[in-house]
PDB file of N, CA and C in Angstrom:
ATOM      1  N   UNK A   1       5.413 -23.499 -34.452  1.00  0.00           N
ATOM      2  CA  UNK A   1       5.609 -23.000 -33.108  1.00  0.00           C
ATOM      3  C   UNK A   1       4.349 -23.236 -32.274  1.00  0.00           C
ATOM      4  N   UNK A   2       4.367 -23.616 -31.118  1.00  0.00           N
ATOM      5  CA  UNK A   2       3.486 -23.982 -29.640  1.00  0.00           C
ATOM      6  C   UNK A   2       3.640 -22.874 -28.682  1.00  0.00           C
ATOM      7  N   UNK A   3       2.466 -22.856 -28.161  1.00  0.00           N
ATOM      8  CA  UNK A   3       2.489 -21.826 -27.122  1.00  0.00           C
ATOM      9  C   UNK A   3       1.603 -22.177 -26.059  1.00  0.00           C
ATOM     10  N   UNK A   4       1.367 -21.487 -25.109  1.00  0.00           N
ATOM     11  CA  UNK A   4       0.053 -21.959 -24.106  1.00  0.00           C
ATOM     12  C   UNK A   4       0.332 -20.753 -23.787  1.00  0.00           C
ATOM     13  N   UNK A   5      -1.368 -20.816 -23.724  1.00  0.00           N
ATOM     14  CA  UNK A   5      -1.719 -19.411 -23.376  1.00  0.00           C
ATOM     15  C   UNK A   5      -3.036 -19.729 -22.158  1.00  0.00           C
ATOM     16  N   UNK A   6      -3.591 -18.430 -21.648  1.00  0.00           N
ATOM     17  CA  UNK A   6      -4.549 -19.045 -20.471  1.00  0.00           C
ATOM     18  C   UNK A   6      -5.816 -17.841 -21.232  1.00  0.00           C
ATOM     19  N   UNK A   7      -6.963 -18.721 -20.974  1.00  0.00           N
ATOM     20  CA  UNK A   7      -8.192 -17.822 -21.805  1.00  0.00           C
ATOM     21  C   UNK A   7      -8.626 -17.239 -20.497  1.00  0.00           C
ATOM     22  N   UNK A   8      -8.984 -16.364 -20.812  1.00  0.00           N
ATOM     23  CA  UNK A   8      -9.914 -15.770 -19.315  1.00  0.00           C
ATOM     24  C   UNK A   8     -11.250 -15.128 -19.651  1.00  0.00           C
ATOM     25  N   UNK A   9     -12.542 -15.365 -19.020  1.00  0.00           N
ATOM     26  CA  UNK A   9     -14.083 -14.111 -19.415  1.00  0.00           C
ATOM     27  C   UNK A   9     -14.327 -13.475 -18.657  1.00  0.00           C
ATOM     28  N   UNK A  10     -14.644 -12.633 -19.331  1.00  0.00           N
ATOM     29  CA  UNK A  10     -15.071 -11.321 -18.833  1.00  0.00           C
ATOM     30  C   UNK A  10     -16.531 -11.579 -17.962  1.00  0.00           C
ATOM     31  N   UNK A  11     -16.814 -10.609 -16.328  1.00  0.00           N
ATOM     32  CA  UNK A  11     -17.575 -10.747 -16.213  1.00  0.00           C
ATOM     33  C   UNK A  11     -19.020  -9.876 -16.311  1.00  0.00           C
ATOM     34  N   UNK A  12     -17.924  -9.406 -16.855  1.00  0.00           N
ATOM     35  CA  UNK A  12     -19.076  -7.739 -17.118  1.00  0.00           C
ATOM     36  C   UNK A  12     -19.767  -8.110 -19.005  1.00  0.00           C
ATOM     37  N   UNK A  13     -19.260  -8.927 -19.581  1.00  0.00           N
ATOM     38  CA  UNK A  13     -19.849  -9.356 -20.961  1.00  0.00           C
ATOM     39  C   UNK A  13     -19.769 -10.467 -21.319  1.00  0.00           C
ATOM     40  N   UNK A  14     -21.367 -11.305 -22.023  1.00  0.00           N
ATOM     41  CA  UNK A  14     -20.905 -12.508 -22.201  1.00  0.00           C
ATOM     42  C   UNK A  14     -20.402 -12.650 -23.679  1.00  0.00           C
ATOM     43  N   UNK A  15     -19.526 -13.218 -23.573  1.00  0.00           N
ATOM     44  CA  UNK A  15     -18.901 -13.907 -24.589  1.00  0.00           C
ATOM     45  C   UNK A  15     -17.610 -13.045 -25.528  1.00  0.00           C
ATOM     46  N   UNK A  16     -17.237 -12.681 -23.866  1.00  0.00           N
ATOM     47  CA  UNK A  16     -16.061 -11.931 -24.263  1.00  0.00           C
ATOM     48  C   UNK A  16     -14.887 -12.436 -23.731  1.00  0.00           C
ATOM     49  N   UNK A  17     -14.067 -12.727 -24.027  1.00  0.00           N
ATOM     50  CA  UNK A  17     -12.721 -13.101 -23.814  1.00  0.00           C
ATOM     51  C   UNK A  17     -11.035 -12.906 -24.541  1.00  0.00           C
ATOM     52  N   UNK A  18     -10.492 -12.801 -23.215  1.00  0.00           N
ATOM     53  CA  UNK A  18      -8.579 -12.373 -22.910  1.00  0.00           C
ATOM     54  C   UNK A  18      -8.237 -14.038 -23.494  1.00  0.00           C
ATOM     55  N   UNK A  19      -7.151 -13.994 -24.159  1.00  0.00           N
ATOM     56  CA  UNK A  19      -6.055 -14.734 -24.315  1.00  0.00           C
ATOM     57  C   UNK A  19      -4.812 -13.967 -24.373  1.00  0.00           C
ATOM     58  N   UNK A  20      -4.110 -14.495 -23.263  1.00  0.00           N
ATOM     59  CA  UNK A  20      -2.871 -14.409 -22.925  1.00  0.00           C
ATOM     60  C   UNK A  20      -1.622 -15.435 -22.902  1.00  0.00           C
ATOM     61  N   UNK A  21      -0.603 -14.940 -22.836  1.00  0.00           N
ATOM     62  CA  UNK A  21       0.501 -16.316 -22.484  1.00  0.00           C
ATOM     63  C   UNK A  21       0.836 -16.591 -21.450  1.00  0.00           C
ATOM     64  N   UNK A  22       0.147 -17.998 -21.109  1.00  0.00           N
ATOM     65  CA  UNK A  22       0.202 -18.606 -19.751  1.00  0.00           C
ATOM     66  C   UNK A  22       1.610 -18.000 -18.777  1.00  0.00           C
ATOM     67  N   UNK A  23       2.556 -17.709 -18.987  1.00  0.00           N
ATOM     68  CA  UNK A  23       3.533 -17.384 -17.982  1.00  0.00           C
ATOM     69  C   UNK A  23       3.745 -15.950 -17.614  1.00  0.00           C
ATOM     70  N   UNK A  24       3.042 -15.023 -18.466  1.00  0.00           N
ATOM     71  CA  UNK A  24       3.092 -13.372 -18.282  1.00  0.00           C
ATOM     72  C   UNK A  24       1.414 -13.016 -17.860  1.00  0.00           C
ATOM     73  N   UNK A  25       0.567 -14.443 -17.645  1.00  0.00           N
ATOM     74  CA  UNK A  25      -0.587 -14.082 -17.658  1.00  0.00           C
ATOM     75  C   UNK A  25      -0.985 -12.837 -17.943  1.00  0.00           C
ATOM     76  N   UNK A  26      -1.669 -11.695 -16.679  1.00  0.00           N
ATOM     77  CA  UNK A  26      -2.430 -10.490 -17.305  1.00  0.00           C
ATOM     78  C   UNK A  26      -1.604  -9.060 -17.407  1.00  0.00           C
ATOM     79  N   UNK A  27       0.036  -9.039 -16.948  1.00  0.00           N
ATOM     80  CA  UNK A  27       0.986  -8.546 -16.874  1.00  0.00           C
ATOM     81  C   UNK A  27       0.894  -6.967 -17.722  1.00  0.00           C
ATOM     82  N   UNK A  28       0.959  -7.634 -19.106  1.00  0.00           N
ATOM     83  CA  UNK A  28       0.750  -6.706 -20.456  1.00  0.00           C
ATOM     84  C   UNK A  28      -0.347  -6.336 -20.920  1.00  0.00           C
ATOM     85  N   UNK A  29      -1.526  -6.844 -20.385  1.00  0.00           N
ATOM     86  CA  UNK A  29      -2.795  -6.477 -20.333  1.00  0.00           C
ATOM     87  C   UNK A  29      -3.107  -4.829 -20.341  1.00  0.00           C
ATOM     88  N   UNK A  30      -3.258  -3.615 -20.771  1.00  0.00           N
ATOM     89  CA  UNK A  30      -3.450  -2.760 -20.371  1.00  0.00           C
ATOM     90  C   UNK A  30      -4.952  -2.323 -19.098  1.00  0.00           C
ATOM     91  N   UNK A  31      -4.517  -1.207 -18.013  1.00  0.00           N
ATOM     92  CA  UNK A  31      -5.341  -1.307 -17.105  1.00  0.00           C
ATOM     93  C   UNK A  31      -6.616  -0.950 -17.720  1.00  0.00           C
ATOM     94  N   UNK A  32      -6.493   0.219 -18.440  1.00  0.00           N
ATOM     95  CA  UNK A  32      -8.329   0.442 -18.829  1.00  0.00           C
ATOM     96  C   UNK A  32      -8.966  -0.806 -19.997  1.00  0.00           C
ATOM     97  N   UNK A  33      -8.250  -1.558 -20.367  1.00  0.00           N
ATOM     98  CA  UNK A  33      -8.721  -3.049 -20.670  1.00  0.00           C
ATOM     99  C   UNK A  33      -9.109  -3.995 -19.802  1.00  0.00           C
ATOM    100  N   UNK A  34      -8.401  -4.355 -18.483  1.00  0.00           N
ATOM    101  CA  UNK A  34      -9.028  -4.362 -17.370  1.00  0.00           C
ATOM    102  C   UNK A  34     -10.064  -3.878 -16.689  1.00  0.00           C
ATOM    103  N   UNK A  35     -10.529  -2.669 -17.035  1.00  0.00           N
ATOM    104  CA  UNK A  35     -11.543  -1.891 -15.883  1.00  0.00           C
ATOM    105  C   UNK A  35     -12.578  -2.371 -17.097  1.00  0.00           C
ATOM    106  N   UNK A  36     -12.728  -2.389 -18.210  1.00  0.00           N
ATOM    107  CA  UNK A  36     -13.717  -2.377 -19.531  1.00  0.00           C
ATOM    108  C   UNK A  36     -13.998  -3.761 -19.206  1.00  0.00           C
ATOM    109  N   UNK A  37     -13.493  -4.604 -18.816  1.00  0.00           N
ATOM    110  CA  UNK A  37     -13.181  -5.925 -19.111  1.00  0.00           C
ATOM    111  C   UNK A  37     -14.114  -6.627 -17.425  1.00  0.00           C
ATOM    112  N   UNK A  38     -13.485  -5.993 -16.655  1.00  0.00           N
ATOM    113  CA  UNK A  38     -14.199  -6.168 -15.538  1.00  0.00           C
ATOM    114  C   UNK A  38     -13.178  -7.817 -14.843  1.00  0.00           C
ATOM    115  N   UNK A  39     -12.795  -8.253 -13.591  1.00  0.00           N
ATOM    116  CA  UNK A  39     -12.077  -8.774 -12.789  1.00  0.00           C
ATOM    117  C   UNK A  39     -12.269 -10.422 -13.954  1.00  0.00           C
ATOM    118  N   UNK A  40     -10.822 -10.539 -14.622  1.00  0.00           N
ATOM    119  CA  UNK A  40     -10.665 -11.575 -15.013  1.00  0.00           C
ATOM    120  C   UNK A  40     -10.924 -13.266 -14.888  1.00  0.00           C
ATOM    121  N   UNK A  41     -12.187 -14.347 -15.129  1.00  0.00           N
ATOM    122  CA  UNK A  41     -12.278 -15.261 -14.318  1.00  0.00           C
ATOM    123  C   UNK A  41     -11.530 -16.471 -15.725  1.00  0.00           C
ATOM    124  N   UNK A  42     -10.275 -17.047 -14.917  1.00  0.00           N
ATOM    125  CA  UNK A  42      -9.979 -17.781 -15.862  1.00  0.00           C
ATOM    126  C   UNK A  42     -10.716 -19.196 -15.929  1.00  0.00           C
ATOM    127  N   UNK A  43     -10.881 -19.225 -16.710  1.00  0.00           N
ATOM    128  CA  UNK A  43     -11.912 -20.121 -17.790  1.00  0.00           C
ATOM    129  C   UNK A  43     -10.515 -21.413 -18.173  1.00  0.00           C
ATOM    130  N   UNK A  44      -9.658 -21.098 -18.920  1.00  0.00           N
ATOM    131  CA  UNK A  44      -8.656 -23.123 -19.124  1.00  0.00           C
ATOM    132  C   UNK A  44      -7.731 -22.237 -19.807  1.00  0.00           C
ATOM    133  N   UNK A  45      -6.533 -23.378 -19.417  1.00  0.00           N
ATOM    134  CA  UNK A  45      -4.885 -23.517 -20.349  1.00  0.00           C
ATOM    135  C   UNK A  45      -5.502 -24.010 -21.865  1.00  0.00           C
ATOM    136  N   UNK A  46      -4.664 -23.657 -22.939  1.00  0.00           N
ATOM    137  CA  UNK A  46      -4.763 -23.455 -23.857  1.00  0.00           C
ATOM    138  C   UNK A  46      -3.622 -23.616 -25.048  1.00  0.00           C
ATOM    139  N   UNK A  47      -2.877 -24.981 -25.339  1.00  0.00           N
ATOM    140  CA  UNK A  47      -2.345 -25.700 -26.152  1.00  0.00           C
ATOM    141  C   UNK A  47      -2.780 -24.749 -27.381  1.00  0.00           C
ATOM    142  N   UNK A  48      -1.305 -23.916 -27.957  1.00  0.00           N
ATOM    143  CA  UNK A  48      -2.426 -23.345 -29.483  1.00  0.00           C
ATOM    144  C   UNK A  48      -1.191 -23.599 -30.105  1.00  0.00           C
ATOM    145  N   UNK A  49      -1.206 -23.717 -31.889  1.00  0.00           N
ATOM    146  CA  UNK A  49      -0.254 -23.894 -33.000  1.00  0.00           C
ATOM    147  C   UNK A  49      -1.304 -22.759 -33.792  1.00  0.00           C
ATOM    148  N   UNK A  50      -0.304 -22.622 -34.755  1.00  0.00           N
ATOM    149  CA  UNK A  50      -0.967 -21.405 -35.846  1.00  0.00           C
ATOM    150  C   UNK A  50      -2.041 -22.499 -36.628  1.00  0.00           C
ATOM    151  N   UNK A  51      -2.127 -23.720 -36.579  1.00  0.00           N
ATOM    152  CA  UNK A  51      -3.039 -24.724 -37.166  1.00  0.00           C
ATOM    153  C   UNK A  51      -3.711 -24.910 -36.787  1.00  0.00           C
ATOM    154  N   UNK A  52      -3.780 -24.526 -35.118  1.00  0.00           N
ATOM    155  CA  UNK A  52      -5.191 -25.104 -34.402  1.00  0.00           C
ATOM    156  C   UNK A  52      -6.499 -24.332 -35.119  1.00  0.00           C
ATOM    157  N   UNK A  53      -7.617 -25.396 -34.796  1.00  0.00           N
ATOM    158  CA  UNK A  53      -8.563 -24.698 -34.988  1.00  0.00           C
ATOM    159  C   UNK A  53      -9.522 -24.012 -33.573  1.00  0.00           C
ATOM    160  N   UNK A  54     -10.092 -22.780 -33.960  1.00  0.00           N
ATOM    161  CA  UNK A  54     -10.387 -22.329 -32.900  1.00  0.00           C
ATOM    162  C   UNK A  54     -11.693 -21.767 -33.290  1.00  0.00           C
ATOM    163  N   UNK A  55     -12.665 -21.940 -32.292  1.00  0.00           N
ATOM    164  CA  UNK A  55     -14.311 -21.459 -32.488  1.00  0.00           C
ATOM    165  C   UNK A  55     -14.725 -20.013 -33.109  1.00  0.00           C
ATOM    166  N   UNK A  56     -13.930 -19.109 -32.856  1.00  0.00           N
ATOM    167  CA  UNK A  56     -14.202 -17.712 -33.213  1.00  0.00           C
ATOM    168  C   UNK A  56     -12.845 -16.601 -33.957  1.00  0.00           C
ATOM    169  N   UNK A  57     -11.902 -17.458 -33.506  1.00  0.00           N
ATOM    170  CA  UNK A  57     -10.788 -16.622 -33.852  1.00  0.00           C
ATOM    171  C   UNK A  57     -10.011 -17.722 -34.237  1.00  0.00           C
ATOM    172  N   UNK A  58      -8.965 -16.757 -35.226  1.00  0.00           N
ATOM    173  CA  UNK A  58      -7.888 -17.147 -35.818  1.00  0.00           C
ATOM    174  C   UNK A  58      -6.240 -17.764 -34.828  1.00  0.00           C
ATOM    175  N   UNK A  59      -6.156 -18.730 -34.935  1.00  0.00           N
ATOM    176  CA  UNK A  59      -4.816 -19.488 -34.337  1.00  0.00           C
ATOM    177  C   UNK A  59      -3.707 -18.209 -34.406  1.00  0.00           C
ATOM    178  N   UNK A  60      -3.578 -18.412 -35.637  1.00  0.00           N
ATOM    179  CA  UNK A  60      -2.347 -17.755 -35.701  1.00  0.00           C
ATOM    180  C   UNK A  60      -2.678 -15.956 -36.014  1.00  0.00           C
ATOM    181  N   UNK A  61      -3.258 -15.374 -35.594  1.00  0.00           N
ATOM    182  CA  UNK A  61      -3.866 -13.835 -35.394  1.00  0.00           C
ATOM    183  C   UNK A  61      -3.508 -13.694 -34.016  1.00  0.00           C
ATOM    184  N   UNK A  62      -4.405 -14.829 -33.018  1.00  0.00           N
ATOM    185  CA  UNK A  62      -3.805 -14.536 -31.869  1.00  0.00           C
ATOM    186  C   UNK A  62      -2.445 -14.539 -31.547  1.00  0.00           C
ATOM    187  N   UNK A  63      -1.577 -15.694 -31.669  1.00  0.00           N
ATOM    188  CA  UNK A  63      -0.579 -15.480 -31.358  1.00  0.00           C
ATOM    189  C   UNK A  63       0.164 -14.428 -31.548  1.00  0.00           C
ATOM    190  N   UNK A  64      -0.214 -14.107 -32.512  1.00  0.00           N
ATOM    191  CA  UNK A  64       0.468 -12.668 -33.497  1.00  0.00           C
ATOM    192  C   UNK A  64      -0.002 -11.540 -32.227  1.00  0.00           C
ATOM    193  N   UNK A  65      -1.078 -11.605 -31.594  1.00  0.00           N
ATOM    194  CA  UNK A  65      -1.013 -10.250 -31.145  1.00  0.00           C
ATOM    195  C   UNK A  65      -0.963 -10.433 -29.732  1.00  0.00           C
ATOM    196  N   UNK A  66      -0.762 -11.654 -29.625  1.00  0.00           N
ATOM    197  CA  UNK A  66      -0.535 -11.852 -27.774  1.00  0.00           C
ATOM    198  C   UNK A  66       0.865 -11.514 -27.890  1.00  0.00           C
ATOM    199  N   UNK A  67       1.961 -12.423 -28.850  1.00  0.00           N
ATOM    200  CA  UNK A  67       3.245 -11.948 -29.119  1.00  0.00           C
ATOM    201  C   UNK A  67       3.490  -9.858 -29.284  1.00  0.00           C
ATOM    202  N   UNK A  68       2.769  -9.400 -30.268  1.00  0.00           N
ATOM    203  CA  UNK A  68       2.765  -7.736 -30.169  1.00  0.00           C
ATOM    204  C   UNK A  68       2.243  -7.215 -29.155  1.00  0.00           C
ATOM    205  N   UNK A  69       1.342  -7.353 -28.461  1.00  0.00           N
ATOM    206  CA  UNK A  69       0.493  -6.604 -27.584  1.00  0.00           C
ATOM    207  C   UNK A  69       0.750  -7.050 -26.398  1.00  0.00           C
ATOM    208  N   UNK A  70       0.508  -8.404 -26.312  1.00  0.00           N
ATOM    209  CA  UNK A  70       0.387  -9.006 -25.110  1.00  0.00           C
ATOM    210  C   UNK A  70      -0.762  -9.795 -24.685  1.00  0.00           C
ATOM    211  N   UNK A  71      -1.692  -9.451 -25.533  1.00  0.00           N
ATOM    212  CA  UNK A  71      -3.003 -10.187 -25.319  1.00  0.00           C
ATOM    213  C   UNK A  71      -3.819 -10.111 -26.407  1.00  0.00           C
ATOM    214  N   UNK A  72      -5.061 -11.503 -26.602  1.00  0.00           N
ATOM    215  CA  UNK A  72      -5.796 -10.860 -27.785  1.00  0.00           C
ATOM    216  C   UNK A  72      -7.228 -11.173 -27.455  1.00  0.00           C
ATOM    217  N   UNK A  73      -7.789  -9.902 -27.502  1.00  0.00           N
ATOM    218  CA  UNK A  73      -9.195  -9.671 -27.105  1.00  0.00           C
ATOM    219  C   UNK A  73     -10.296  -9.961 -28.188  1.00  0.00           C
ATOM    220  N   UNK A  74     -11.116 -11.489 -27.543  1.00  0.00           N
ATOM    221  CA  UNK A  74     -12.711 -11.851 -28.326  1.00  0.00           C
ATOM    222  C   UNK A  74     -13.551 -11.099 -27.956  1.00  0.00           C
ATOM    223  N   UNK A  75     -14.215 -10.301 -28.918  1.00  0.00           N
ATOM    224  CA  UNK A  75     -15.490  -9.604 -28.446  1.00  0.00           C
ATOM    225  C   UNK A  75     -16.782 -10.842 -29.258  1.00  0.00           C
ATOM    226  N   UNK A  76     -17.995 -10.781 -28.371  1.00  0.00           N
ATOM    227  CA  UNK A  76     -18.899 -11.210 -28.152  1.00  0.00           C
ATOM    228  C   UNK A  76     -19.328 -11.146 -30.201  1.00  0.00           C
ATOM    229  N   UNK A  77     -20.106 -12.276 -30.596  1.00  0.00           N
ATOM    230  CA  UNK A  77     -20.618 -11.786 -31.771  1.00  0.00           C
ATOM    231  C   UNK A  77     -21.555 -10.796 -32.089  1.00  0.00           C
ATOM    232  N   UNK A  78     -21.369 -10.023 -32.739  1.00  0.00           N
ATOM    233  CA  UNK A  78     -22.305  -9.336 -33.677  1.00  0.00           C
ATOM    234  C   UNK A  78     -24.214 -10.403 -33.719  1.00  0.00           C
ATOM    235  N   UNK A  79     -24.887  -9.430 -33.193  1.00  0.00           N
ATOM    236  CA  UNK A  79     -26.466  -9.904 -33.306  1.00  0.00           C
ATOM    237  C   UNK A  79     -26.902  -9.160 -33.765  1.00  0.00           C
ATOM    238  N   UNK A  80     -27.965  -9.463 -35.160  1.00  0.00           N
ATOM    239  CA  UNK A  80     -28.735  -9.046 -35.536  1.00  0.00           C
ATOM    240  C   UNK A  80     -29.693  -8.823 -35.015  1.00  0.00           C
ATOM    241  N   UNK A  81     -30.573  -7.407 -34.916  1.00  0.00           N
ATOM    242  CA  UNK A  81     -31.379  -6.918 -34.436  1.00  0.00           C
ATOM    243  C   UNK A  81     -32.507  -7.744 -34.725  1.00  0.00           C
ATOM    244  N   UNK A  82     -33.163  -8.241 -35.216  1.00  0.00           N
ATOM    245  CA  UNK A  82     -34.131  -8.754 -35.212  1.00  0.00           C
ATOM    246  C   UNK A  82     -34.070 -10.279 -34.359  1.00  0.00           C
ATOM    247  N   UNK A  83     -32.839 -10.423 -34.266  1.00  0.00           N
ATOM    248  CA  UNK A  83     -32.668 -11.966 -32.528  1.00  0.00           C
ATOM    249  C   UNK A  83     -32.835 -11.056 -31.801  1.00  0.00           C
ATOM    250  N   UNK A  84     -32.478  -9.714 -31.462  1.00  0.00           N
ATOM    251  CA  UNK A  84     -32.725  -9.427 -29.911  1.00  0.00           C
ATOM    252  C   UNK A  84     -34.332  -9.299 -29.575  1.00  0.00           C
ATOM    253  N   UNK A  85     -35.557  -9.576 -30.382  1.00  0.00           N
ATOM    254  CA  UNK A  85     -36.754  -9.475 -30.363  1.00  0.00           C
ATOM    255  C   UNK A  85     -36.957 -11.109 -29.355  1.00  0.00           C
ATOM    256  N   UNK A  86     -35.797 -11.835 -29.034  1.00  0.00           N
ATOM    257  CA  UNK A  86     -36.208 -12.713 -28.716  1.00  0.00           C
ATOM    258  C   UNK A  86     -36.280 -12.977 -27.216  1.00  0.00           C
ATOM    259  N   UNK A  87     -35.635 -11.682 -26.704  1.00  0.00           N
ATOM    260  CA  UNK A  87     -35.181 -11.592 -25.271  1.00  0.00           C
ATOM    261  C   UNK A  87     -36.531 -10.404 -24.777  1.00  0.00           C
ATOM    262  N   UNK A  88     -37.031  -9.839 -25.542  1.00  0.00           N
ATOM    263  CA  UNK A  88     -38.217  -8.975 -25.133  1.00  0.00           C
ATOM    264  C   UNK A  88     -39.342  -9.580 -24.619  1.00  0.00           C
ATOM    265  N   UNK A  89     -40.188  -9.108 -23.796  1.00  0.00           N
ATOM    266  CA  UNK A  89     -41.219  -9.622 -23.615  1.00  0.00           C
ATOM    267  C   UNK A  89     -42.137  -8.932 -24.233  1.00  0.00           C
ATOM    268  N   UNK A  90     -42.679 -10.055 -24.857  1.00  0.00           N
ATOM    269  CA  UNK A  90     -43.819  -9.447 -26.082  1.00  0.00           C
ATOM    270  C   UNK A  90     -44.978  -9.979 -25.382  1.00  0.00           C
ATOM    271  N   UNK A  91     -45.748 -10.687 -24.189  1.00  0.00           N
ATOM    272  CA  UNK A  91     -46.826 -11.288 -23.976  1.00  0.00           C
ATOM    273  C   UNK A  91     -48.053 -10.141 -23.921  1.00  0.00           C
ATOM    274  N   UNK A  92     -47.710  -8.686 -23.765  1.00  0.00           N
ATOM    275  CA  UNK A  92     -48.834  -7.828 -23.882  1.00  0.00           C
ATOM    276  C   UNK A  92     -49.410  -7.787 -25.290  1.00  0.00           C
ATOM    277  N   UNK A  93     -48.633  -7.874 -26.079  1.00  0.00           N
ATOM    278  CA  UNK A  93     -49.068  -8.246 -27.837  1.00  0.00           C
ATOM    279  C   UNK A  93     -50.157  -9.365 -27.914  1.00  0.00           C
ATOM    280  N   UNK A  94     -50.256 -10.034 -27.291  1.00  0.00           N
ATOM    281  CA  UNK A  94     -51.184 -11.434 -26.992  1.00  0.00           C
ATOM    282  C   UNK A  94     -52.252 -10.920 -26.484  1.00  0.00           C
ATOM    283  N   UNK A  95     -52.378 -10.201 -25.546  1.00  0.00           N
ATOM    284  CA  UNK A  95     -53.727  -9.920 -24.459  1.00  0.00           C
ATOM    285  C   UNK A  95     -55.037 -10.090 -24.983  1.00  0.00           C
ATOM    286  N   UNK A  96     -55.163  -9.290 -26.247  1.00  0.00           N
ATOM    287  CA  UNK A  96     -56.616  -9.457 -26.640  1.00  0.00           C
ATOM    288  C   UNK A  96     -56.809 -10.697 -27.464  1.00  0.00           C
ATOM    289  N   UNK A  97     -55.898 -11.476 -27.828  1.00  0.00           N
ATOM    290  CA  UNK A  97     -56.076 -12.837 -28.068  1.00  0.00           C
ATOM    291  C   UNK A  97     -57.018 -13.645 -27.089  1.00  0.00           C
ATOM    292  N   UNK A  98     -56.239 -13.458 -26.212  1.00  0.00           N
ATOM    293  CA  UNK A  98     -56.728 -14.724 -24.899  1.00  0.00           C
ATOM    294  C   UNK A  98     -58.045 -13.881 -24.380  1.00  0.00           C
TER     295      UNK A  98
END
């Protein structure tokens, strides 16, 4: 079975994203998934089979729950605490170096 579905991101988180089925787009979406989710920017159409392969999620999981639910929600990966040391600014740690 084929489906098309439309991906959409979130703009309130990166690397979060709606898949839906292109013709009911955000319909079945629930609203406080919406408000969490923040004003939908669609991102591309989306050719899927339960075979496709897909970067983060399962082919056929989604379909499964766009078919039950109506939609199936990517949350952002899991980071280990010790990458977020990489977004800090550490240059006061340096000072008495220089």
């Amino acid at each position: 079975m084929k489906q098309l579905l439309t991906v959409w991101r979130s703009p309130k988180k990166d690397e979060m994203y709606l898949y839906t089925d292109r013709l009911e787009g955000l319909k079945r979406v629930p609203v406080e998934l919406l408000k969490m989710f923040g004003v939908p920017k669609e991102v591309m159409g989306l050719p899927i089979s339960e075979d496709k392969k897909l970067g983060r999620a399962d082919a056929k999981k989604v379909m499964t729950e766009i078919k039950v639910k109506g939609f199936y929600l990517q949350l952002p990966p899991v980071r280990e605490d010790y990458m977020l040391d990489i977004h800090k600014d550490s240059s006061s740690k340096y000072t008495d170096i220089l």
